[in-house]
C-alpha atoms as a PDB file:
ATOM      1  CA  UNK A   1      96.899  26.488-138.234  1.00  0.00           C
ATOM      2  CA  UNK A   2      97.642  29.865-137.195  1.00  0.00           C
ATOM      3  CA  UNK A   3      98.186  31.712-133.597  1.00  0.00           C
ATOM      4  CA  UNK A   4      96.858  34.681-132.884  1.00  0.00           C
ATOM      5  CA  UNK A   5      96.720  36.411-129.630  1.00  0.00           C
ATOM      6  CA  UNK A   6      96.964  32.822-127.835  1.00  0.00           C
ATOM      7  CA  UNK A   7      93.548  31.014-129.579  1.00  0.00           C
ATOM      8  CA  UNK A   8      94.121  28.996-132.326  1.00  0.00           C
ATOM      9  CA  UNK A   9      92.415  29.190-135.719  1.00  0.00           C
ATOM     10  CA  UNK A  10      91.714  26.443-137.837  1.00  0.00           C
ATOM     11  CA  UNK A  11      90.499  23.168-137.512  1.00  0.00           C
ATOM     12  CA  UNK A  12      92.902  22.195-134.463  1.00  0.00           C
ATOM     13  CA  UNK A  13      90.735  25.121-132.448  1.00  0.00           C
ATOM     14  CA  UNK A  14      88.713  23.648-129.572  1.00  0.00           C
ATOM     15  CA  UNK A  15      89.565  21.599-126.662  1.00  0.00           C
ATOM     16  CA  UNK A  16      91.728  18.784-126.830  1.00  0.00           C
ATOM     17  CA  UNK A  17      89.543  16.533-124.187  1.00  0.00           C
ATOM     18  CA  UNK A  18      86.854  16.389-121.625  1.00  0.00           C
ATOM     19  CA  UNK A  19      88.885  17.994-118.860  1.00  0.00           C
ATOM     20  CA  UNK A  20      89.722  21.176-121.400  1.00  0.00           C
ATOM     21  CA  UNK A  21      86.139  21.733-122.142  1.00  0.00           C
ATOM     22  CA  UNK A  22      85.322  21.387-118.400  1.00  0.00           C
ATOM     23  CA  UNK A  23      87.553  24.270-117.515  1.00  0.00           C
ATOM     24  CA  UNK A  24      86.725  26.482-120.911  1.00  0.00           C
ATOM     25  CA  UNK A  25      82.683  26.075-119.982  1.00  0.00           C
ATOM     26  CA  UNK A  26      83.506  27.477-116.057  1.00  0.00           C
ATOM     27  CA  UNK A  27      85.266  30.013-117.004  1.00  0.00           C
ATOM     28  CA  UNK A  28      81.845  30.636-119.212  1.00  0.00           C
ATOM     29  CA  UNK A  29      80.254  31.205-116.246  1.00  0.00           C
ATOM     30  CA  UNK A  30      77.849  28.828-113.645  1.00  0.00           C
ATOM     31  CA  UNK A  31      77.225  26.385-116.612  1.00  0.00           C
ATOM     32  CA  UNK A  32      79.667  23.556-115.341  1.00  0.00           C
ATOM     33  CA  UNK A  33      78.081  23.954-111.698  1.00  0.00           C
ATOM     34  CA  UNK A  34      74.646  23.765-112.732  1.00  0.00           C
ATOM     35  CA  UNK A  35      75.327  21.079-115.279  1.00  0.00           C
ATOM     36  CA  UNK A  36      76.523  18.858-112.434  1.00  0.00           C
ATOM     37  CA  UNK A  37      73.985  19.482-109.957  1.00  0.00           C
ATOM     38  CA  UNK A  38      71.175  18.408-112.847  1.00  0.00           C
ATOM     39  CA  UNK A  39      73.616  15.427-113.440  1.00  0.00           C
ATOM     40  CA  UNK A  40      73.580  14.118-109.582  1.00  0.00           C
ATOM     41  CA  UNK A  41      69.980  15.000-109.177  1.00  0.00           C
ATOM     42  CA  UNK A  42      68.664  13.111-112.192  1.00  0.00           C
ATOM     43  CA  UNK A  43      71.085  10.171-110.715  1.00  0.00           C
ATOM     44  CA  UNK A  44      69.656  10.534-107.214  1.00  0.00           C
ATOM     45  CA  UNK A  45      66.723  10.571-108.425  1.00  0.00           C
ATOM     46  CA  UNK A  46      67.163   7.497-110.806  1.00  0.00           C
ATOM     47  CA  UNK A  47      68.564   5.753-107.746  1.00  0.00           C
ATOM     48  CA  UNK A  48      65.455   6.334-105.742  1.00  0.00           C
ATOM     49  CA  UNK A  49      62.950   5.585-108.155  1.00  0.00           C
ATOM     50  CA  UNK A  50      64.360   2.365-109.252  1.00  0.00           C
ATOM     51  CA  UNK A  51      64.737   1.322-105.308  1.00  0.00           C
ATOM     52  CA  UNK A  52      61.016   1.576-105.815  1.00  0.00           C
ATOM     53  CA  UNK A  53      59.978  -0.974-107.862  1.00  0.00           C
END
């Protein structure tokens, strides 16, 4: 595995868990944000239709 300028290369490059790929994707841009409002919606929504029946 080498280092260059700070990002590895090889088959170690990536996140190492959920909380590193959180961070990489918003500094990507709105994607977290918009990723968890779809997430809470679709569970409100879940939620309200299963009150339903």
């Amino acid at each position: 595995m080498e280092i260059k300028s700070g990002c590895q290369v090889g088959t170690g490059a990536g996140p190492a868990n959920i909380w590193e790929l959180m961070m990489m994707l918003a500094y990507e841009g709105w994607y977290l944000q918009i990723g968890l409002v779809v997430l809470l919606s679709s569970f409100i929504l879940f939620y309200k239709r299963r009150k339903k029946v």
